[in-house]
Structure formats: C-alpha cells, structure tokens
N, C-alpha and C. Protein backbone atom coordinates (compact mmCIF):
# COMPACT_ATOMS: atom_id res chain seq x y z
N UNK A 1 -14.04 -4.57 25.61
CA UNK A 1 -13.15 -3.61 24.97
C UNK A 1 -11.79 -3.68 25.63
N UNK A 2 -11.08 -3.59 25.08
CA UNK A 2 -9.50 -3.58 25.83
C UNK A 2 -8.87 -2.28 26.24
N UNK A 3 -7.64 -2.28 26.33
CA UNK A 3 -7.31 -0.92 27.56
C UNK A 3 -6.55 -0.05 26.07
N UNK A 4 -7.42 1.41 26.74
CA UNK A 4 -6.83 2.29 26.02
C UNK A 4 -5.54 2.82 26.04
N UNK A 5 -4.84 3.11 24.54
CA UNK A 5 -3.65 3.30 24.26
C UNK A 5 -2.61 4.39 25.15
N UNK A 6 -3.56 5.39 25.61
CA UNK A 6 -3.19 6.19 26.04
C UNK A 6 -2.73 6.25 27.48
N UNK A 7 -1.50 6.52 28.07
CA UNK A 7 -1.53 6.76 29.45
C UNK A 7 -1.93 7.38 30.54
N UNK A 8 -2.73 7.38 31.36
CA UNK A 8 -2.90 7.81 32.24
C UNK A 8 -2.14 8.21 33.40
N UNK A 9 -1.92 9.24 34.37
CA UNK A 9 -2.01 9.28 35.24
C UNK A 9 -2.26 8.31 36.49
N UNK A 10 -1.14 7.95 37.35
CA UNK A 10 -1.67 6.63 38.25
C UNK A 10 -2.59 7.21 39.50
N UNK A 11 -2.35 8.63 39.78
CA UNK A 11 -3.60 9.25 41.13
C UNK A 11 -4.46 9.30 40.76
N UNK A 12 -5.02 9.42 39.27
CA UNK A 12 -6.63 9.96 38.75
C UNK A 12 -6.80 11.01 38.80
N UNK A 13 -5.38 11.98 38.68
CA UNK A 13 -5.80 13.77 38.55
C UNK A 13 -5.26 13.46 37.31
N UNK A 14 -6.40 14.99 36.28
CA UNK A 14 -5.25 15.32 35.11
C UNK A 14 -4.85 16.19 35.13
N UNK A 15 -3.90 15.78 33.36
CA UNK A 15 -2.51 16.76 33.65
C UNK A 15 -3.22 17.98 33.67
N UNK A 16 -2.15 18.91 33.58
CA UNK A 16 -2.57 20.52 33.29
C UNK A 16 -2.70 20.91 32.05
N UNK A 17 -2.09 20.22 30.65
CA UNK A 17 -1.94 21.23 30.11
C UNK A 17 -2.69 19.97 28.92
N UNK A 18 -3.83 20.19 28.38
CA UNK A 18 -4.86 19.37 27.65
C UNK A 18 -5.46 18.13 27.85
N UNK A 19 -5.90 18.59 28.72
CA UNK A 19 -7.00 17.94 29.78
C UNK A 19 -8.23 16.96 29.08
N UNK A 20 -8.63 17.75 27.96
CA UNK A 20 -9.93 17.42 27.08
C UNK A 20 -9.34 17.32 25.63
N UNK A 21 -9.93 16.54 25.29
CA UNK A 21 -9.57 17.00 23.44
C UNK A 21 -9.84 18.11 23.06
N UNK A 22 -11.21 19.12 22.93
CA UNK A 22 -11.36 20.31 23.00
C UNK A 22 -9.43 21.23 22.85
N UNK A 23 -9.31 21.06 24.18
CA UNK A 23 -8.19 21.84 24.93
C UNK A 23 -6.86 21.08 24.05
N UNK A 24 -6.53 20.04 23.37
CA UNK A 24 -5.42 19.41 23.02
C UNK A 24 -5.41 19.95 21.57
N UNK A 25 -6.76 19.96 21.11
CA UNK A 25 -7.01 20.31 19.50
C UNK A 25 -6.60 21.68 19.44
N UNK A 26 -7.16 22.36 20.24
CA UNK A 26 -6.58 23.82 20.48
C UNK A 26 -4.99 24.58 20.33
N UNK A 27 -4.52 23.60 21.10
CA UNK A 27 -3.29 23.46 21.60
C UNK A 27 -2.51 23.33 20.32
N UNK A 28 -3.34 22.22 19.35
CA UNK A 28 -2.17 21.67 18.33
C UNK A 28 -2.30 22.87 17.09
N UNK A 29 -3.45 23.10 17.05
CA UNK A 29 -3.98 24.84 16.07
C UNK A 29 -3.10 25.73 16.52
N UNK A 30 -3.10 26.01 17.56
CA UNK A 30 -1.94 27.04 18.48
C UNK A 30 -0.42 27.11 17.21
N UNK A 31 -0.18 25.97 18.26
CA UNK A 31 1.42 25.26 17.57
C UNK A 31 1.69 25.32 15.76
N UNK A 32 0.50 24.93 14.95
CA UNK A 32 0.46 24.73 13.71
C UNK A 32 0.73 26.53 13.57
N UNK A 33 -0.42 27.05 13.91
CA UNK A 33 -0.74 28.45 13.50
C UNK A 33 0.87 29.34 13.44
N UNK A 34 1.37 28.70 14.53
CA UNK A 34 2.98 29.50 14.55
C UNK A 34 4.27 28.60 13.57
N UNK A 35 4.03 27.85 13.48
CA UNK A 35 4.53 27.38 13.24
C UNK A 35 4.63 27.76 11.47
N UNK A 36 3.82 28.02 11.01
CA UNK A 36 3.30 28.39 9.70
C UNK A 36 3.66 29.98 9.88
N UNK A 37 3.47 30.92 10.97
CA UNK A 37 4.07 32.36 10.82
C UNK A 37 5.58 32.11 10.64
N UNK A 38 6.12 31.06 11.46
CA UNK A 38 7.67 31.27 11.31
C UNK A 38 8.21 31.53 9.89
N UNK A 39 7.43 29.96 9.48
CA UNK A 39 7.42 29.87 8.06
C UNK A 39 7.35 30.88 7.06
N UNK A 40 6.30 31.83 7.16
CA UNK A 40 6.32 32.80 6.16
C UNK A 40 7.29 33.90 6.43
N UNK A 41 7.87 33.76 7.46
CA UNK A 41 9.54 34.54 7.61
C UNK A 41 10.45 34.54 7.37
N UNK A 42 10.69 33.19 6.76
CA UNK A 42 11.71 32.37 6.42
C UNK A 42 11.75 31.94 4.64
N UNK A 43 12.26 32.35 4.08
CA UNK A 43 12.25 31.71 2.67
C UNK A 43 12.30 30.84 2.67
N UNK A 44 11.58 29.81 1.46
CA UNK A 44 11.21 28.70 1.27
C UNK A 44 12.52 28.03 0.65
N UNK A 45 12.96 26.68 0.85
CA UNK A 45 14.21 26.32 0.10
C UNK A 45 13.62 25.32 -0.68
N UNK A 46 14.18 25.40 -1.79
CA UNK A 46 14.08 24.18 -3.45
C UNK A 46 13.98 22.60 -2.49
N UNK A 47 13.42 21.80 -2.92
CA UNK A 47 13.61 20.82 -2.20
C UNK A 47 15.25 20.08 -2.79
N UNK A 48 15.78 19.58 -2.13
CA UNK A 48 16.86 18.69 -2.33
C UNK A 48 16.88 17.19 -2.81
N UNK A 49 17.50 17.46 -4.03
CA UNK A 49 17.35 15.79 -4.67
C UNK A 49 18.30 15.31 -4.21
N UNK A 50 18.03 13.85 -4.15
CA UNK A 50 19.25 12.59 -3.66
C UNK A 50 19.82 12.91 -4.40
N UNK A 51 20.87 12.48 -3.39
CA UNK A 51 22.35 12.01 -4.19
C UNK A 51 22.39 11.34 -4.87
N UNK A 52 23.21 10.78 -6.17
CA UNK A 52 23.77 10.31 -6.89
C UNK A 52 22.95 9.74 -7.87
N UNK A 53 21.51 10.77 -8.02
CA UNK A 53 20.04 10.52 -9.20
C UNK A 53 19.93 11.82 -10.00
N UNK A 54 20.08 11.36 -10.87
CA UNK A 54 20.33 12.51 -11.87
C UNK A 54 18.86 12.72 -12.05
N UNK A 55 18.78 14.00 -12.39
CA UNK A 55 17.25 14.42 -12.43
C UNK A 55 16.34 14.51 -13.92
N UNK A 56 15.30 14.42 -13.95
CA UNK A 56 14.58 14.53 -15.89
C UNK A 56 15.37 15.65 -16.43
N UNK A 57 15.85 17.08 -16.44
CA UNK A 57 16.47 17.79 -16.89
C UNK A 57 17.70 16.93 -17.35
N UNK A 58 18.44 16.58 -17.14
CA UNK A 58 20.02 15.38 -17.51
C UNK A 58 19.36 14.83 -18.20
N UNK A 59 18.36 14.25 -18.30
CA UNK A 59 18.05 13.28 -19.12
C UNK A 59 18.73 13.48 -20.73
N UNK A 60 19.25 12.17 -21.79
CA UNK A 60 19.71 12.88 -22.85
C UNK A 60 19.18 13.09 -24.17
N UNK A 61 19.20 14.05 -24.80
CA UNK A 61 17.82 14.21 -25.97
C UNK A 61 18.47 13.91 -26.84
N UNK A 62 17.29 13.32 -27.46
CA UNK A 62 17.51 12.54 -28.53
C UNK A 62 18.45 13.13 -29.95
N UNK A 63 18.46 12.76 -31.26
CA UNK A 63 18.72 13.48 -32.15
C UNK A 63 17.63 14.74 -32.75
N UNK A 64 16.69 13.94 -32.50
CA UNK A 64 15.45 14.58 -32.99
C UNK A 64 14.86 15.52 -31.83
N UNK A 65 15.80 16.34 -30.80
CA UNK A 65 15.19 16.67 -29.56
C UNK A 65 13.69 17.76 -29.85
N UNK A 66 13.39 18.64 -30.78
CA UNK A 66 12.48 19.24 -30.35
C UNK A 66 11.40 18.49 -31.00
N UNK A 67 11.40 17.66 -31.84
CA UNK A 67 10.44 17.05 -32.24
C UNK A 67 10.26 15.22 -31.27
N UNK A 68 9.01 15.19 -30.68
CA UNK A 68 8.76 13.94 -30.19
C UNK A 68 8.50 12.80 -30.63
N UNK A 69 9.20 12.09 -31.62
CA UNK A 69 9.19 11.33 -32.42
C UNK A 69 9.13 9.49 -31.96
N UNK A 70 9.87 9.55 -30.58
CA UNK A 70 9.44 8.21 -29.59
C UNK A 70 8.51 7.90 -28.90
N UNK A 71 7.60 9.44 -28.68
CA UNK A 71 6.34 8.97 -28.19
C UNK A 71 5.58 8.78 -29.05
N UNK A 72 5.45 9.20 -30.21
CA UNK A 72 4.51 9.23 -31.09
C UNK A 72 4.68 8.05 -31.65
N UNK A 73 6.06 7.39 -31.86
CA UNK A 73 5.91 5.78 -32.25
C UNK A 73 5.11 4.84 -31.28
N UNK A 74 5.77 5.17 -30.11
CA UNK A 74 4.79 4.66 -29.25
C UNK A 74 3.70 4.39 -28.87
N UNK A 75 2.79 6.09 -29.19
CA UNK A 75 1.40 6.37 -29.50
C UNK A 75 0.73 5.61 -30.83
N UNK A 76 1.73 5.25 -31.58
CA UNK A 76 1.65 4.10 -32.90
C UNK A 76 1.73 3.13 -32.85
N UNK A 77 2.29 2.51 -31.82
CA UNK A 77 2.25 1.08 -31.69
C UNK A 77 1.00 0.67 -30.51
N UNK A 78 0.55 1.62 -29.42
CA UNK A 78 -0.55 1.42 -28.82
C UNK A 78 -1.75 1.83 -29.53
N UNK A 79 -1.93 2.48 -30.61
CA UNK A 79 -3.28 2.43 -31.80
C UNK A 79 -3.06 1.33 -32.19
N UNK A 80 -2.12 0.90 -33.00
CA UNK A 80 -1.89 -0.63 -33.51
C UNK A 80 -2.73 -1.59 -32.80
N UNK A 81 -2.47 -1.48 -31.37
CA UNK A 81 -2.59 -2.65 -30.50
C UNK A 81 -4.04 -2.63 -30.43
N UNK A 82 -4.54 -1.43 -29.97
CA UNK A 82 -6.05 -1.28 -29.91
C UNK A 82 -6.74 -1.31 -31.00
N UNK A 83 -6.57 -1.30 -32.26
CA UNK A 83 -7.02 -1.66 -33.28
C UNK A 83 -7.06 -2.80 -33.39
N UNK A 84 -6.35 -3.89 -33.18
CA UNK A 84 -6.25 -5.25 -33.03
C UNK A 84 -6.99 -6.10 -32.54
N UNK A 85 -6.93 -5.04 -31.06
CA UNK A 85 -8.23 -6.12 -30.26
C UNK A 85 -9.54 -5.68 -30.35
N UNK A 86 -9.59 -4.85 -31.17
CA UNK A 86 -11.07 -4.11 -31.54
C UNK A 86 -11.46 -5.33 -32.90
N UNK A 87 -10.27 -5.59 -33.64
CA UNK A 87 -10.72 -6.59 -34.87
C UNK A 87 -11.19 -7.79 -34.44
N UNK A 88 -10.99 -8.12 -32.89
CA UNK A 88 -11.34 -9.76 -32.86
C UNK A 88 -10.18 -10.29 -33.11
N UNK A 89 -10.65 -11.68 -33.48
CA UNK A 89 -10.01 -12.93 -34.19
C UNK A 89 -9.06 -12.65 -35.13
N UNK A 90 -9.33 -11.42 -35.89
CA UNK A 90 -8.55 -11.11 -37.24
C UNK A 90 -7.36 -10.13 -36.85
N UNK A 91 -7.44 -10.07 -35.54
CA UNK A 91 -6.29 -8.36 -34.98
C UNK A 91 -5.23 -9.08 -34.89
N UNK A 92 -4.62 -10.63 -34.66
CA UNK A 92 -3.59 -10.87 -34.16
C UNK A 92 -2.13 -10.15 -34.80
N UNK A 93 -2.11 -9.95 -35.86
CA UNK A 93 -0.92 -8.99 -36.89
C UNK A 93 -1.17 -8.07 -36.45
N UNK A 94 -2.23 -7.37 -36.30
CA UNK A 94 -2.02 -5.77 -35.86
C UNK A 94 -1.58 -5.55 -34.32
N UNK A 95 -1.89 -6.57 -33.33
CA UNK A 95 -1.26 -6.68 -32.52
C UNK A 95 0.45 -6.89 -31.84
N UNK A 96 0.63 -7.89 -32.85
CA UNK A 96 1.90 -7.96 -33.01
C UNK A 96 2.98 -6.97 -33.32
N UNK A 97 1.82 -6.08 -34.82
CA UNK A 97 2.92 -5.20 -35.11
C UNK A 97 2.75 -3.81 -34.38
N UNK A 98 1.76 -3.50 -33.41
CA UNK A 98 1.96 -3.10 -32.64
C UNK A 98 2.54 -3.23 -31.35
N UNK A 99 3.05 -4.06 -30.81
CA UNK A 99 3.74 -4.81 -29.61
C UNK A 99 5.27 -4.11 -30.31
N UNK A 100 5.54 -5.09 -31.62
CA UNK A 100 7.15 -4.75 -31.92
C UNK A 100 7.65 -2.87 -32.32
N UNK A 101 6.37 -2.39 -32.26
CA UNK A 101 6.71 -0.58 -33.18
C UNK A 101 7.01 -0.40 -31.75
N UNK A 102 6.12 -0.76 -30.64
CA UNK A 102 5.97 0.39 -29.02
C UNK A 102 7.29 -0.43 -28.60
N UNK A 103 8.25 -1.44 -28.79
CA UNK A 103 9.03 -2.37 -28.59
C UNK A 103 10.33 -1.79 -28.80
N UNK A 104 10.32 -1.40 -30.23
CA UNK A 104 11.15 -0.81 -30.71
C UNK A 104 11.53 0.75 -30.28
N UNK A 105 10.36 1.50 -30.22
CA UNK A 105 10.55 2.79 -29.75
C UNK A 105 11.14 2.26 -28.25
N UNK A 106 10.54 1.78 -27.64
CA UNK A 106 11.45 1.63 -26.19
C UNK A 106 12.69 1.33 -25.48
N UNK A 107 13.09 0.21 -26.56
CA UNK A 107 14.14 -0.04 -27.00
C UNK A 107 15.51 1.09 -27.44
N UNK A 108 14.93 2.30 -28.43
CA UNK A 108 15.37 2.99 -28.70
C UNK A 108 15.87 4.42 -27.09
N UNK A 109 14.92 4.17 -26.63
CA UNK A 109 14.90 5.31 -24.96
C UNK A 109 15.83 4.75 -24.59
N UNK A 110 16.01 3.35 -23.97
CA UNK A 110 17.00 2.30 -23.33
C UNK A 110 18.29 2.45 -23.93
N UNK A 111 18.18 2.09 -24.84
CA UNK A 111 19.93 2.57 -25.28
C UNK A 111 20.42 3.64 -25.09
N UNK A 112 19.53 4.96 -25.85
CA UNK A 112 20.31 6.29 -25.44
C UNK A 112 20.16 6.15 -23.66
N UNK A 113 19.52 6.09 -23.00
CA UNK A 113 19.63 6.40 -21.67
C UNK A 113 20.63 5.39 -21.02
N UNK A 114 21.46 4.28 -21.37
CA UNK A 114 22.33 3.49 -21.45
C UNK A 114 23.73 3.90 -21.84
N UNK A 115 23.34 3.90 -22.81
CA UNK A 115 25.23 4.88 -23.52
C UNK A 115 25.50 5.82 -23.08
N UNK A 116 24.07 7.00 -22.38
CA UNK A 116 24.81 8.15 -22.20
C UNK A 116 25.76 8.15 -20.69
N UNK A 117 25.22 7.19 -19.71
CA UNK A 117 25.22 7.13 -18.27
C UNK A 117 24.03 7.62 -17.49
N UNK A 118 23.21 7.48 -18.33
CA UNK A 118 21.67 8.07 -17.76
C UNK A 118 21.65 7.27 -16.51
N UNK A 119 20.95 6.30 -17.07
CA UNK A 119 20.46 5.05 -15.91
C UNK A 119 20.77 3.86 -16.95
N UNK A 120 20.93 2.63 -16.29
CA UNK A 120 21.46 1.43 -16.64
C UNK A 120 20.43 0.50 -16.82
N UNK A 121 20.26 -0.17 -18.16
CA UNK A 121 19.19 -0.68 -18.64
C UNK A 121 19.92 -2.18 -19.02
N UNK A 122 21.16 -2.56 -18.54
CA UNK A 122 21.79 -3.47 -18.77
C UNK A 122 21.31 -4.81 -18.75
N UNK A 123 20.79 -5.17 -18.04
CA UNK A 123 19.53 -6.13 -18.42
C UNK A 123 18.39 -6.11 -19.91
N UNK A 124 17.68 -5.12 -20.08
CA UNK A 124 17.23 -5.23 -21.28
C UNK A 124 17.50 -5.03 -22.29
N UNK A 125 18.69 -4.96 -22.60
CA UNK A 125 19.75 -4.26 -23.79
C UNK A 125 20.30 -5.79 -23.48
N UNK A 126 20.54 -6.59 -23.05
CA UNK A 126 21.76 -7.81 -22.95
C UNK A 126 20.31 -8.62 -23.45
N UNK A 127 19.36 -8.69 -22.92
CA UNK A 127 18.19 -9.57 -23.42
C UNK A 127 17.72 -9.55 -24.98
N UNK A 128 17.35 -8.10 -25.20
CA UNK A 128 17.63 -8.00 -26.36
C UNK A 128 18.31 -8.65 -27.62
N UNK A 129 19.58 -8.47 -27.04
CA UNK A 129 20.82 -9.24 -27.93
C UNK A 129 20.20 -10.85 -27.96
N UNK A 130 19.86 -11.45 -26.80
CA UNK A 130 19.91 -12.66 -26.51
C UNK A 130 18.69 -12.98 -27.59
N UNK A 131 17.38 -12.27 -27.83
CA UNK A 131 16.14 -12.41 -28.61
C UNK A 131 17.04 -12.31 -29.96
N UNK A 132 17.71 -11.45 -30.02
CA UNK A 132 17.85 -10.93 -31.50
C UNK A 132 18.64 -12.43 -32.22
N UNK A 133 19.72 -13.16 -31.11
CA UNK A 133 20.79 -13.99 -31.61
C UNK A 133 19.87 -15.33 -31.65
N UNK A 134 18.47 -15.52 -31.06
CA UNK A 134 17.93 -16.90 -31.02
C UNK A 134 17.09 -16.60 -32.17
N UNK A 135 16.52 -15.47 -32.93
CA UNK A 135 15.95 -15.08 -33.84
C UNK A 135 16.40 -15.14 -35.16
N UNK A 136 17.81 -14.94 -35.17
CA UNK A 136 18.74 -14.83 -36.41
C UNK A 136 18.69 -16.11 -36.76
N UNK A 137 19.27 -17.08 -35.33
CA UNK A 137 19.52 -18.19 -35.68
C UNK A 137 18.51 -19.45 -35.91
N UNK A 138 17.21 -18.74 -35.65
CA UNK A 138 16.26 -19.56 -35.79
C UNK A 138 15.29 -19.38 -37.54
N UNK A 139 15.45 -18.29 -37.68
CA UNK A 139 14.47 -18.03 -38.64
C UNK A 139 15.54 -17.65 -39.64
N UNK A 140 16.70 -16.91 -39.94
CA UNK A 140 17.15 -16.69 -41.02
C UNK A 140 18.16 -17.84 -41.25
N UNK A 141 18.85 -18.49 -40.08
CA UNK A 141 19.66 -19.59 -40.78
C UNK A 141 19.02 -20.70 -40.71
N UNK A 142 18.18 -21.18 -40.19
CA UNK A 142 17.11 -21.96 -39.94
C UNK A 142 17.43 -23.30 -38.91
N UNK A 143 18.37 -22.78 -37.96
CA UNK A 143 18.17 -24.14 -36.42
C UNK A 143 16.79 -24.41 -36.05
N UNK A 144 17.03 -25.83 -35.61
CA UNK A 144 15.39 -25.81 -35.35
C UNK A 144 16.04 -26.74 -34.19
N UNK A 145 16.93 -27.12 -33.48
CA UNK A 145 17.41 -27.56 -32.26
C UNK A 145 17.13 -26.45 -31.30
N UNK A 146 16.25 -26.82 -30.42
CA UNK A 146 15.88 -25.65 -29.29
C UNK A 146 16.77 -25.67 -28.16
N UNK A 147 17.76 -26.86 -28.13
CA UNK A 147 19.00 -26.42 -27.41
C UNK A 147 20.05 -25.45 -27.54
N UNK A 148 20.01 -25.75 -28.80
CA UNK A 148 21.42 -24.94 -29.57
C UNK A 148 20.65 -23.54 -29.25
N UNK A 149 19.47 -23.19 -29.58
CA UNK A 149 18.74 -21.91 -29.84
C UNK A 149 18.94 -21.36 -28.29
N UNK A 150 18.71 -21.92 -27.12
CA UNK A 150 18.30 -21.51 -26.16
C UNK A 150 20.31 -21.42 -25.22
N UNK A 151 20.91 -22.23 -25.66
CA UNK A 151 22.42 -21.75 -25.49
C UNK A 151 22.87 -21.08 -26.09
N UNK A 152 22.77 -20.51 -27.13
CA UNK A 152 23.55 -19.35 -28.41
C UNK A 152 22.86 -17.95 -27.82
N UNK A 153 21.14 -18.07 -27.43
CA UNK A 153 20.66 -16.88 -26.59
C UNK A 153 21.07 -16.97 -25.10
N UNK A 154 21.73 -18.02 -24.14
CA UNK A 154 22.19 -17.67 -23.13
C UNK A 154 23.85 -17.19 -23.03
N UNK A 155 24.50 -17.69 -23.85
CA UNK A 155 25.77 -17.22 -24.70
C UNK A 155 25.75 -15.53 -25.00
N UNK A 156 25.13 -15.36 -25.60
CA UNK A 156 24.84 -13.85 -26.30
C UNK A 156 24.47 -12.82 -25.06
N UNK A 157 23.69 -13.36 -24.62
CA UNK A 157 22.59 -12.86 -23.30
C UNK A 157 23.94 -11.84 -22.15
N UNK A 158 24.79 -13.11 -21.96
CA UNK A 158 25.92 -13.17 -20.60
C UNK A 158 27.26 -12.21 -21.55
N UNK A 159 27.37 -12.47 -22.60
CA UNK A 159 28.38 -11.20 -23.34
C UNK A 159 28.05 -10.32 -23.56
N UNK A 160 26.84 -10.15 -23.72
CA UNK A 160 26.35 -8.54 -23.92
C UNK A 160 25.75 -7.49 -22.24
N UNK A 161 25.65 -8.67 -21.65
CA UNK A 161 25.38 -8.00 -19.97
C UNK A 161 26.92 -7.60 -19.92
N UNK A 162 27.91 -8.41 -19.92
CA UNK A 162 28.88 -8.03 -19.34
C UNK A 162 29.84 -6.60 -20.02
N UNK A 163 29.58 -6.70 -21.61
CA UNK A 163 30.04 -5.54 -21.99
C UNK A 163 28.98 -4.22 -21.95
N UNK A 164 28.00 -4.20 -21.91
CA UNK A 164 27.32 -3.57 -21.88
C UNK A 164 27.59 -2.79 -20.03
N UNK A 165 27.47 -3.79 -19.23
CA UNK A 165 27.94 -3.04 -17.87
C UNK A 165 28.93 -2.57 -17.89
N UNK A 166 30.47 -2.96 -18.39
CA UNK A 166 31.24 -2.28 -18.44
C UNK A 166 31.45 -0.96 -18.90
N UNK A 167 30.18 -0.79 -19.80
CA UNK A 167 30.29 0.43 -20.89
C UNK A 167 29.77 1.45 -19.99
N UNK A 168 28.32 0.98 -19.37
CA UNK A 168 27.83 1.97 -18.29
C UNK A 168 28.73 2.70 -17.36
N UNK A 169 29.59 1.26 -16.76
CA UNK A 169 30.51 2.07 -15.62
C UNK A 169 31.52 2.89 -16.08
N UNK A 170 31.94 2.74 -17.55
CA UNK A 170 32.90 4.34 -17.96
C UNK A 170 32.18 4.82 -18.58
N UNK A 171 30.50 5.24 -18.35
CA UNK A 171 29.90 6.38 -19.28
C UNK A 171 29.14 7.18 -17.78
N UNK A 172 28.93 6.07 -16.94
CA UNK A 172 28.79 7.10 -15.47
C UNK A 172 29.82 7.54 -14.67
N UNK A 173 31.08 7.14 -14.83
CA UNK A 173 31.67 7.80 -13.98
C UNK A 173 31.93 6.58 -12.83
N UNK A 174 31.67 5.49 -12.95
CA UNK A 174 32.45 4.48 -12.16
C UNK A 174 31.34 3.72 -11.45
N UNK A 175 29.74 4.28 -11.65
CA UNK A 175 28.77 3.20 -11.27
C UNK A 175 27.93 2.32 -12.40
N UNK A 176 28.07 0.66 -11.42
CA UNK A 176 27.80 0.10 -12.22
C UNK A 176 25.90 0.10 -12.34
N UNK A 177 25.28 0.77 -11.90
CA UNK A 177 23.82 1.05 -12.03
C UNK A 177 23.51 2.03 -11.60
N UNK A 178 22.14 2.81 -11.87
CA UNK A 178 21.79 4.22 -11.70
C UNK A 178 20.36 3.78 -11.16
C-alpha cells in the first residue's frame, strides 16, 4: 500500500483539535449547522447571470407568440420520422419528409434568433444558403458538373456568412457572436 495522503505530525502526537474522524465529522456538522443559521438570517439573493447572455425571457417571440406552432411542426416532423422507421423499407419518404418539416421548423428558430441579436446562428443560416444555391442549381436548372455545384455552394456559403455576421453585429449591439 503506499503512503497516506494525509499529513502527519513528525513527533507522533496528535493535533488537538480532530484527532479521530468521529471528532472531525463532528466538527464539520458543527461548522455546517452554523453556517446554515447565518444563512437563515440573511436573505437569500437571485442568483446572478453572466454577463453579456441574455436570458430565455429575451428570447424573441415569434409572430404567432401565444400559440406554439414551431414545436408542434417539430413534433410533426419527429412523428413523420418515426412513422418511417416503423414502415421498414417503405418509410424512406416519410423519413425524409420528416427530416425537412423538423428542418424547416428549426431553421425558422435560427433566423428569428439571428435577426433579432438573440444568439448568432451565422454558420447555419450561411450553410443553408450554400444547400439552397447547390439545390437550385442542381435540380431546377439542371448542372450536373459537381465542381461548378460544389463552388457556386462555397461562393454562396462565404457571402452569406459574411453578411449575415455583419447583420448580427448591428442587431447585437457590436458582438460578433452570442
């Protein structure tokens, strides 16, 4: 066994004042016990939030604020999903179109919490763009060069980060992330 953590004494007397565990446990009940009267003498204070984190109250409501209409898409696109993989082989559409409904609702949180100066989602709002511009250009005008596709979404990607951050830092007040 190796040497215990604790220090000893180099004469081999002990100290005076918790000698035994008994006597130390005591000691620390003592201390707690008052420590807890002070307490109930003293009013309790709110705890203190960090600086510069806006709290769920700020958060900004939607148009639709008393009605919950983003979770419930949400709650619609995760039935979707679980319906899907409950079908087997045959769920892959219901999967999908559950992926893009809970996608979309999220999508929708991200922006308002983006525009308002909530918190900065500038990354998935610039990605976004980047899906949406390799999508346009793949399926409605019909490129089928996966270079062009994959530069027009890194193109799109890097203009929409950059305006999009800019937008944050004059909708917070001069930071560029939350």
């Amino acid at each position: 066994m190796g040497k215990r953590s604790r220090k000893r004494p180099s004469d081999g007397a002990r100290p005076s004042e918790g000698a035994t565990r008994a006597e130390r446990d005591a000691a620390r009940r003592e201390r707690a016990r008052q420590a807890r009267a002070g307490a109930a003498d003293t009013p309790a204070k709110p705890p203190r939030p960090r600086s510069g984190r806006p709290s769920l109250e700020e958060r900004p409501p939607p148009l639709w604020h008393p009605f919950p209409l983003t979770e419930l898409i949400i709650l619609a696109g995760i039935v979707l999903m679980a319906w899907g993989f409950l079908s087997g082989a045959d769920g892959s559409r219901k999967i999908a179109a559950g992926l893009a409904v809970a996608s979309i609702a999220g999508l929708e949180l991200s922006i308002r919490e983006h525009v308002t100066g909530f918190r900065s989602h500038t990354t998935l709002l610039a990605a976004a763009v980047g899906i949406a511009v390799i999508v346009a250009l793949g399926i409605g005008i019909g490129v089928k060069i996966l270079g062009v596709l994959l530069l027009s979404g890194a193109l799109a990607f890097a203009a929409a980060f950059y305006g999009l951050r800019e937008l944050f830092k004059r909708r917070s007040g001069g930071l560029s992330f939350r």
